[in-house]
Structure formats: C-alpha cells, structure tokens
Protein backbone atom coordinates (compact mmCIF):
# COMPACT_ATOMS: atom_id res chain seq x y z
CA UNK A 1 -200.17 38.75 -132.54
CA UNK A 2 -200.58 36.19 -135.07
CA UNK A 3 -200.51 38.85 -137.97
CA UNK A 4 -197.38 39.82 -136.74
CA UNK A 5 -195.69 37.12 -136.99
CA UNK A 6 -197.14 36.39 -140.51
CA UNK A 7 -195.94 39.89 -141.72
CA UNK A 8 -192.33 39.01 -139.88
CA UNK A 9 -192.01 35.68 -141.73
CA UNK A 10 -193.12 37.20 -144.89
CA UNK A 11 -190.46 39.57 -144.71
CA UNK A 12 -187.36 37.52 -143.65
CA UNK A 13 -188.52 35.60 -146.65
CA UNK A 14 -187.94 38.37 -148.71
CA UNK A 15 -184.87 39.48 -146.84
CA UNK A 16 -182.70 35.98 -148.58
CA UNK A 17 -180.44 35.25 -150.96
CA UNK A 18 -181.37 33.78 -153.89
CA UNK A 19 -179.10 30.79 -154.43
CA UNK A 20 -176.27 31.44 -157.62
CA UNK A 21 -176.68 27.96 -158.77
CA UNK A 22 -180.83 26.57 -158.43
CA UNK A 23 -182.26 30.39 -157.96
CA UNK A 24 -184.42 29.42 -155.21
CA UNK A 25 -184.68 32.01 -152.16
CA UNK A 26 -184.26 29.09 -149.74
CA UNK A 27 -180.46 29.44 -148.15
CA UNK A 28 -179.22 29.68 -144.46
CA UNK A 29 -176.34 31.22 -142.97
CA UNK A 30 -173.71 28.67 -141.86
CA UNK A 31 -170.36 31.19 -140.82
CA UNK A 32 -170.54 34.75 -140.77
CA UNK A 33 -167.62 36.39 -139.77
CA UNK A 34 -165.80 40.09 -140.16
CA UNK A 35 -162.84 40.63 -142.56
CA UNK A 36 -161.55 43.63 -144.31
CA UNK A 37 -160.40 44.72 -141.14
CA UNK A 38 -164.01 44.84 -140.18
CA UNK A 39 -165.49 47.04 -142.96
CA UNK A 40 -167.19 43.77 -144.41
CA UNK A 41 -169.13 40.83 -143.24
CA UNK A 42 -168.46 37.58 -144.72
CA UNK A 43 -171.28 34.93 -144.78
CA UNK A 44 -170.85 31.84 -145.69
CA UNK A 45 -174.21 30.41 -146.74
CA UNK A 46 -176.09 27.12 -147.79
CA UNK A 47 -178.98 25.88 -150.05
CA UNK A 48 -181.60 24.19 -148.53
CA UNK A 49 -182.54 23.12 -152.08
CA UNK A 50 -179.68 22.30 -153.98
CA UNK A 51 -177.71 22.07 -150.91
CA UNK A 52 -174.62 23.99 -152.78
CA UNK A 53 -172.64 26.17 -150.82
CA UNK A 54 -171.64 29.88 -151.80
CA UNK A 55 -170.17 33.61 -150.25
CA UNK A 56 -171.82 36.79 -149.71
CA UNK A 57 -170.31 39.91 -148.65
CA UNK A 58 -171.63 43.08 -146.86
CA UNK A 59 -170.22 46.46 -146.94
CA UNK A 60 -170.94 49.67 -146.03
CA UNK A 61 -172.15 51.80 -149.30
CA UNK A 62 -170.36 54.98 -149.76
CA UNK A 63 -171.00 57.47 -152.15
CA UNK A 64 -169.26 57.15 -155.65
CA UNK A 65 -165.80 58.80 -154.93
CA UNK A 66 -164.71 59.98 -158.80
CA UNK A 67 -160.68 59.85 -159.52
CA UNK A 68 -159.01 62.23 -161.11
CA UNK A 69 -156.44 60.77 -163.09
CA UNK A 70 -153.09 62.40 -164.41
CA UNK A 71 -154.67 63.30 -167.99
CA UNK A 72 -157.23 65.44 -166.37
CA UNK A 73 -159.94 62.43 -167.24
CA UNK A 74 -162.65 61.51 -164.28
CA UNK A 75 -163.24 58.03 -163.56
CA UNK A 76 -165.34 56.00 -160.66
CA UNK A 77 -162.97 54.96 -157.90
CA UNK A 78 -162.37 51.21 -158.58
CA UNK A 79 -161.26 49.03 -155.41
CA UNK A 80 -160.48 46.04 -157.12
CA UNK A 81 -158.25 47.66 -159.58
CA UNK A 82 -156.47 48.91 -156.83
CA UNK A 83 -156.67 45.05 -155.35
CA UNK A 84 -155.18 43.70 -158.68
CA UNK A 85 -152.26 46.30 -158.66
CA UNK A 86 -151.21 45.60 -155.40
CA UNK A 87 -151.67 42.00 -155.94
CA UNK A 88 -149.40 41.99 -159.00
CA UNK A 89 -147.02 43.81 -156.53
CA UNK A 90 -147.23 40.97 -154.04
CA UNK A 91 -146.75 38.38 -156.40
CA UNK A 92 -144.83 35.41 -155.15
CA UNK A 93 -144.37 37.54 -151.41
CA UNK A 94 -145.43 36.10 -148.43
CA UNK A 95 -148.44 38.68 -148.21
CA UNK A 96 -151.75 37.07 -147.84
CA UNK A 97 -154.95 37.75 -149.83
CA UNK A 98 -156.38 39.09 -146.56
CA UNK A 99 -153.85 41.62 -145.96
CA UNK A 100 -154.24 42.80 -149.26
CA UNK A 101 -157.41 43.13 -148.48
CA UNK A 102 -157.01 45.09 -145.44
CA UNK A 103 -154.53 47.40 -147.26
CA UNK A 104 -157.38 48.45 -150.03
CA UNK A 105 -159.62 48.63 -147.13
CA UNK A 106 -157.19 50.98 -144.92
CA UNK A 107 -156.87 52.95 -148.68
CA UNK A 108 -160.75 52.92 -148.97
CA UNK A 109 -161.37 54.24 -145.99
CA UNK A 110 -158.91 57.16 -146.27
CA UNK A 111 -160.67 58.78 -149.23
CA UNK A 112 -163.79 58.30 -147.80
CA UNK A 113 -162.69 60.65 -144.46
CA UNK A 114 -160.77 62.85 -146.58
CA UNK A 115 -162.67 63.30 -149.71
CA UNK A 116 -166.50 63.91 -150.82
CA UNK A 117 -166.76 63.70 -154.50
CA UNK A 118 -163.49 63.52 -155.91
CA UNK A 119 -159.51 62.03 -155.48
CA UNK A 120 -156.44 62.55 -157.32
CA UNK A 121 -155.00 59.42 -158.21
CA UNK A 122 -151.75 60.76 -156.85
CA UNK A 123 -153.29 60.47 -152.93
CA UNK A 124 -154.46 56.83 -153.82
CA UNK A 125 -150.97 55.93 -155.39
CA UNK A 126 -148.88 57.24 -152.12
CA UNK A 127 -151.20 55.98 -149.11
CA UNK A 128 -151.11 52.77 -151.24
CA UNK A 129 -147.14 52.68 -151.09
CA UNK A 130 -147.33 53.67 -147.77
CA UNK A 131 -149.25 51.03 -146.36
CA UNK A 132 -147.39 48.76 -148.22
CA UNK A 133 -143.93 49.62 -147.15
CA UNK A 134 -145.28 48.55 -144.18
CA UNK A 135 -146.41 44.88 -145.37
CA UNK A 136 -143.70 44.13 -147.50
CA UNK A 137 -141.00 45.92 -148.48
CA UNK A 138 -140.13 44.12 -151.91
CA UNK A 139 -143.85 44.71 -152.78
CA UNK A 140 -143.14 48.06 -152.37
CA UNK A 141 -140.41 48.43 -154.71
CA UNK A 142 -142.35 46.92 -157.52
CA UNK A 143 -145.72 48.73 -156.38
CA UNK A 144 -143.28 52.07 -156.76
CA UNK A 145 -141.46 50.97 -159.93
CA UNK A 146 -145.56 51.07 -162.07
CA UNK A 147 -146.36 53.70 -160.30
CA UNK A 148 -143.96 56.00 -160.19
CA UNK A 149 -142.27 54.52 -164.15
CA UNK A 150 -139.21 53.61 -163.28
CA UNK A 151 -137.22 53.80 -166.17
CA UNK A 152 -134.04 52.43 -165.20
CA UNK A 153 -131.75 50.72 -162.26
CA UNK A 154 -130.95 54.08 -161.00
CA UNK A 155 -134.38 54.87 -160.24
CA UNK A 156 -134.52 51.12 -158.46
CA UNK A 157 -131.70 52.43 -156.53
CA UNK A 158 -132.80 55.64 -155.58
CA UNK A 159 -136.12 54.59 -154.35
CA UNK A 160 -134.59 51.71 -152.20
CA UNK A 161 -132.02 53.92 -150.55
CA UNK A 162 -134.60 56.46 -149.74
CA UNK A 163 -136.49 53.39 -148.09
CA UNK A 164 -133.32 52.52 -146.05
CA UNK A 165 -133.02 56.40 -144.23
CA UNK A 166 -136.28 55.82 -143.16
CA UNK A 167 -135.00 54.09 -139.69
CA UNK A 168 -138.64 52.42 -139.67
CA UNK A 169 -137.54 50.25 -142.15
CA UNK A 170 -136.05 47.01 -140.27
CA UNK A 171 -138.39 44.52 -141.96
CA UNK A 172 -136.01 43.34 -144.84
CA UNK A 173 -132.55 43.88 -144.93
CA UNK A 174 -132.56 45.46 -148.30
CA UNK A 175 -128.62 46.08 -148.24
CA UNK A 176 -128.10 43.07 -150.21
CA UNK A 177 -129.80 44.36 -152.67
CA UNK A 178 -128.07 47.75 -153.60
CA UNK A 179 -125.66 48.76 -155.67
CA UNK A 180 -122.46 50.88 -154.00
CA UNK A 181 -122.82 53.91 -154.42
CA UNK A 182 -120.16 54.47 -156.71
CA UNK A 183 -119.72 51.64 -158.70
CA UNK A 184 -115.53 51.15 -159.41
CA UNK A 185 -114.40 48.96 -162.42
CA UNK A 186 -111.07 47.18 -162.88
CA UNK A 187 -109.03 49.29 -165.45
CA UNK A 188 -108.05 47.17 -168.13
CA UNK A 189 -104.52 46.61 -168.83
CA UNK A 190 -102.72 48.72 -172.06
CA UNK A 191 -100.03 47.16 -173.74
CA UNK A 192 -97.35 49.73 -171.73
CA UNK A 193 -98.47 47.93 -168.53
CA UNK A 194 -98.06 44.56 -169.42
CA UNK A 195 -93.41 45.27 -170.41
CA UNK A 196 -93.54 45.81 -166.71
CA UNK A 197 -94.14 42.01 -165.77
C-alpha cells in the first residue's frame, strides 16, 4: 500500500507544469474552466515558488490536416492564422475574443469530421464566412472583401445585397449602407437651358 502511494506521488510530480518564469515543477491549479466552446480546458495556475501566476490550455490533438491552397502548394492547417484573419475582420466590432474563438473552433472542428489528410482552402474560407455572417455582419463584409479580392464598390455592393435576400439576415440593418441600385445624377445645365429662365 505504501509503495503505491509512493509510485502515485512520484508520478503526479511528473505530471506538472514547469513554471514559465522560475522553471520549478512546483505549480497548482487555481481555475480551470472550459472555453472554445468546450474543445479546450483553460487552467489557470500558480507557483508555489515564485508565486507568479500563468495559463495553460488543453486540447484535443488531431492529426495534421494539410491545406491545399489556390496555387496548388500544401501547407499545415494553421488555427491561429485563421484567428488573426478573422480578428482583423472584427476589428473595432462588438465581437469578443471568445467568440472568435468559438468561430475557429466551430471551423476546426468541421475539417476534422469532414476531412482526413487534406482541405482546400476554399471549404475553410466559406464555413469561415458562414459562421461569421452569423456573429457579425460587418465582419463579414470585410472577412469577404480579403477573401474573396474585392476589387471595387461594386463587388461591396454585390456581396451585401446577396446578404440582404438571405431573410436570415435581421441582425444589422445593412440598408443604410447600399447604394440604389441605379445610381441617377443631376444633368448639368447647357447653355440652351439656362435662355429659358
């Protein structure tokens, strides 16, 4: 019984975190708590040396999903690229850092059911804009305007009218925003018209 609970202690001893600031494997959980939507763990953690605070995260490990990009070139699935982007999208929106993170999480978890070993960027770009119209529709915009290059207002246009059949979209009233449709101009006056006044 005793050796047992030598061997026990011995391993939960190898089982911590060594502390980012002294190095010492001497830290105990304070918080632990989901987030991701519940793919990841968050532990909040203390230093019984140093007595610093710090963050861990645990995940599930998946294999290495590879992306195939538009050039035909192969690279590893990055989630916080796809974090950044739609973070630069959300810029100055009232989205918060943990719905972005559920929205790479909802994206994460869609190429790992649908996919073994490899994803077009293409799938990544549209659940990504999908999940985001539903967060934010200005985010969306400028999340479609990268991906999608949107070279000019019309583009702007068409992709916000095409948001506005879609009867699910009652978030923002984006009306405001458009153009009409066909955009009418005050003629300008020739000299003929002006002997008439």
């Amino acid at each position: 019984m005793v050796n047992s609970i030598a061997f026990r202690a011995r391993r939960v001893r190898l089982w911590r975190m060594k502390c980012p600031f002294c190095h010492q494997e001497n830290d105990k959980v304070i918080d632990s708590r989901p987030s991701d939507d519940g793919f990841v763990i968050r532990r909040r953690r203390a230093c019984n040396l140093c007595e610093r605070r710090f963050t861990t995260y645990e995940r599930i490990e998946t294999p290495q999903v590879r992306v195939l990009k538009r050039d035909g070139t192969r690279v590893p699935f990055d989630r916080e690229k796809l974090r950044q982007g739609l973070e630069r999208a959300c810029w100055k929106r009232p989205v918060s850092t943990d719905q972005i993170a559920g929205l790479v999480a909802r994206v994460e978890l869609d190429i790992d059911t649908m996919f073994e070993t490899e994803v077009e960027s293409s799938f990544i770009g549209q659940k990504a804009m999908q999940y985001l119209a539903e967060v934010d529709q200005v985010a969306y915009v400028r999340f479609a305007s990268v991906y999608r290059h949107f070279k000019d207002a019309d583009d702007f246009a068409r992709e916000i009218r095409q948001m506005l059949d879609n009867p699910d979209s009652d978030e923002i009233d984006m009306q405001s925003y458009l153009p009409p449709k066909k955009m009418r101009f005050p003629r300008k006056k020739k000299a003929n018209d002006l002997d008439d006044c």
